[in-house]
C-alpha atoms as a PDB file:
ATOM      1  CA  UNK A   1     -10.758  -9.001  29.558  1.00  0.00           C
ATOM      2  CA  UNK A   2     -11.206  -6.167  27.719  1.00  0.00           C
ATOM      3  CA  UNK A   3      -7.545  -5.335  27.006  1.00  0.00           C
ATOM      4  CA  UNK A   4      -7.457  -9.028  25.269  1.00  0.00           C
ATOM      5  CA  UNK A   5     -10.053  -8.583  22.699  1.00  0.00           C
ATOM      6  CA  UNK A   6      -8.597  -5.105  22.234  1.00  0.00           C
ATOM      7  CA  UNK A   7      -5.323  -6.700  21.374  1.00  0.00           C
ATOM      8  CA  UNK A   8      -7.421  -9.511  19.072  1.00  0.00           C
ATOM      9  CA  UNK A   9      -9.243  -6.702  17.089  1.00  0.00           C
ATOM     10  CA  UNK A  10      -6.079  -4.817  16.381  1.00  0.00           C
ATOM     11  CA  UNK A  11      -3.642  -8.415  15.400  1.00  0.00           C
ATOM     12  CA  UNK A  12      -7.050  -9.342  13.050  1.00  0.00           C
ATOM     13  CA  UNK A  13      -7.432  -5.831  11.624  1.00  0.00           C
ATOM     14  CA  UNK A  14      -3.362  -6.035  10.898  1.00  0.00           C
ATOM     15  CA  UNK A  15      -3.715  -8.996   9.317  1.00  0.00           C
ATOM     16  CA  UNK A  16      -6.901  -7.699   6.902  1.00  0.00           C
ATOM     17  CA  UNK A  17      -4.689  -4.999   5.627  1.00  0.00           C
ATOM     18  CA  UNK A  18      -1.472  -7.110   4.945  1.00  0.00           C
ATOM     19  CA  UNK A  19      -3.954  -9.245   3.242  1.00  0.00           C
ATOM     20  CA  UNK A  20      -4.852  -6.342   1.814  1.00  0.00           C
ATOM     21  CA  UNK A  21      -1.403  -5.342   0.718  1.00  0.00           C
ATOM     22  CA  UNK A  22      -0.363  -8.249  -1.048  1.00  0.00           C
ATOM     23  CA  UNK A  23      -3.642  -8.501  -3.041  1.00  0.00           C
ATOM     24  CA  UNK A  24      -2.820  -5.269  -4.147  1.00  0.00           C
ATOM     25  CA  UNK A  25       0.566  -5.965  -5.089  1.00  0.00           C
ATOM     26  CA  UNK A  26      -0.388  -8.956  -7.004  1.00  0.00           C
ATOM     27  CA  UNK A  27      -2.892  -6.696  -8.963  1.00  0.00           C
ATOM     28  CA  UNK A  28       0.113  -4.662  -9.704  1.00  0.00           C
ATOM     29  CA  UNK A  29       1.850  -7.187 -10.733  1.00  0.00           C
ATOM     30  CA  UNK A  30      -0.438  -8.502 -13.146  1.00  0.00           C
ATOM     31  CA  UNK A  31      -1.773  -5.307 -14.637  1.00  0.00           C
ATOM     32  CA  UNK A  32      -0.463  -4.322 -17.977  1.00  0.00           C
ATOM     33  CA  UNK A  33      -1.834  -0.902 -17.617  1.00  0.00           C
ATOM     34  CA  UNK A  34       0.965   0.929 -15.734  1.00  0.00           C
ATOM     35  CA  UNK A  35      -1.003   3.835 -14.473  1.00  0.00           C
ATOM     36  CA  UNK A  36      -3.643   0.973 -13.021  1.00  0.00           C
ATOM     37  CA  UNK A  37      -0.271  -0.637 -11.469  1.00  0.00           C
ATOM     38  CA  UNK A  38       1.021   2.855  -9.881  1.00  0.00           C
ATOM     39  CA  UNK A  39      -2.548   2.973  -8.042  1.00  0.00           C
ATOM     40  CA  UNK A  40      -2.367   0.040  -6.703  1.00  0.00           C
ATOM     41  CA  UNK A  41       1.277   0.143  -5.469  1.00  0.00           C
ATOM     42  CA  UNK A  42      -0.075   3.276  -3.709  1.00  0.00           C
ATOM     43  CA  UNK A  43      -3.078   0.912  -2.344  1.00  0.00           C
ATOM     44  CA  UNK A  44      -0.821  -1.514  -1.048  1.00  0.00           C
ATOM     45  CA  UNK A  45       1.256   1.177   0.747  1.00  0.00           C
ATOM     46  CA  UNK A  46      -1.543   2.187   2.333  1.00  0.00           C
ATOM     47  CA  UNK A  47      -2.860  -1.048   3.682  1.00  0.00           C
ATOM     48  CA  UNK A  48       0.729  -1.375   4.943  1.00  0.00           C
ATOM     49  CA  UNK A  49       0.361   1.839   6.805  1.00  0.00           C
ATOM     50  CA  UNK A  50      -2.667   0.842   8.530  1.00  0.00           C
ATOM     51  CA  UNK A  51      -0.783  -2.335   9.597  1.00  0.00           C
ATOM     52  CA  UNK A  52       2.021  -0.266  10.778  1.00  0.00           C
ATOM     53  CA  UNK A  53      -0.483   2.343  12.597  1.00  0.00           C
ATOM     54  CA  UNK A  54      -2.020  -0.835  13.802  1.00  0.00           C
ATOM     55  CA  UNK A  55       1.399  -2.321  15.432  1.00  0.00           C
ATOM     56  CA  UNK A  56       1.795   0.764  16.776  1.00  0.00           C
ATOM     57  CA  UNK A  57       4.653   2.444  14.854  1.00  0.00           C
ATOM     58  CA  UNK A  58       3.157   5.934  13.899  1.00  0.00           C
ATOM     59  CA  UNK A  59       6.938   7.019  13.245  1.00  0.00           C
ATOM     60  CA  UNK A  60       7.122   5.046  10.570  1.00  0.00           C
ATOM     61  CA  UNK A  61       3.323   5.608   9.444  1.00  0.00           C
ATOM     62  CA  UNK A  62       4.466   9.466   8.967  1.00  0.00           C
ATOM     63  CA  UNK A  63       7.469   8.654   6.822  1.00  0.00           C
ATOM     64  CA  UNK A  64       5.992   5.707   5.172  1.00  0.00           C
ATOM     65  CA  UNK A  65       3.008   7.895   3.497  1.00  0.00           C
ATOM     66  CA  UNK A  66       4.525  10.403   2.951  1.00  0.00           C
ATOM     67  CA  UNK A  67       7.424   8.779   0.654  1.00  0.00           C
ATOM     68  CA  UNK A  68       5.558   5.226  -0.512  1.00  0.00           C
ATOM     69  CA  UNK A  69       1.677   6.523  -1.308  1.00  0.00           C
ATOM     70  CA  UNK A  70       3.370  10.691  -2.070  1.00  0.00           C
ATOM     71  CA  UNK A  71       6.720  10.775  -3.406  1.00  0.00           C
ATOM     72  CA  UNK A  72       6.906   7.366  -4.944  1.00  0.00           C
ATOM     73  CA  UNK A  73       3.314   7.802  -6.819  1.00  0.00           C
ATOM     74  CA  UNK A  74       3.650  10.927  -7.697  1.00  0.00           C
ATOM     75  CA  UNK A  75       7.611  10.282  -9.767  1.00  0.00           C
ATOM     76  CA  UNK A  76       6.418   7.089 -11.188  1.00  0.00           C
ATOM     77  CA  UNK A  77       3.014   8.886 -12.631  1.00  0.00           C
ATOM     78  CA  UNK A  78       5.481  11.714 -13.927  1.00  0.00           C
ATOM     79  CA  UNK A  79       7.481   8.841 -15.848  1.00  0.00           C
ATOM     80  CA  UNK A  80       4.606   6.833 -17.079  1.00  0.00           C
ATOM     81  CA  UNK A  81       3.664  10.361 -18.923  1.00  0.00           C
ATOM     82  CA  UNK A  82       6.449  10.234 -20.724  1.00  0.00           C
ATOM     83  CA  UNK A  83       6.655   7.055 -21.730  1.00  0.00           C
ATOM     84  CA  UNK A  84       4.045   4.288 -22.880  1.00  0.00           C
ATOM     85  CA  UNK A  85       1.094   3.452 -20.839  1.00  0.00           C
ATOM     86  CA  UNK A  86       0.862   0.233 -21.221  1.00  0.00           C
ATOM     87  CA  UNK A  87       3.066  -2.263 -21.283  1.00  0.00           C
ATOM     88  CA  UNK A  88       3.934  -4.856 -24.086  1.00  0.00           C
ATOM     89  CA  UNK A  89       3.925  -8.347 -24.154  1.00  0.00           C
END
């Protein structure tokens, strides 16, 4: 009994953070501040993560964080400096 509402708690916990995930990628969608939209691309990596840690997959936890919310952040931060903040339209 207890291994099934283990199991629930983990599936409802996975679903919070892809909820999680695509509210942040619609906020960084809809943001016309860039740097705003790089921060929450990294938030909605990390609720990913959690979902992966949460299925189980810490393989893919340890590349996924450290190329999505690391890496990917840190280049597109880089560019933003050197370009406009925010965008037009």
């Amino acid at each position: 009994m207890l291994g099934t509402s283990m199991a629930a708690f983990a599936l409802s916990m996975a679903a919070f953070a892809l909820t999680l995930g695509a509210l942040f990628t619609y906020l960084a969608i809809k943001s016309k501040d860039l740097v705003k939209a790089t921060i929450f691309s990294a938030g909605q990596s990390a609720a990913f993560a959690l979902a992966f840690f949460l299925l189980m997959a810490p393989d893919i936890v340890l590349a996924y964080v450290a190329v999505a919310v690391g890496i990917y952040t840190a280049v597109l931060l880089y560019v933003i400096s050197k370009t406009e903040r925010y965008e037009e339209g």
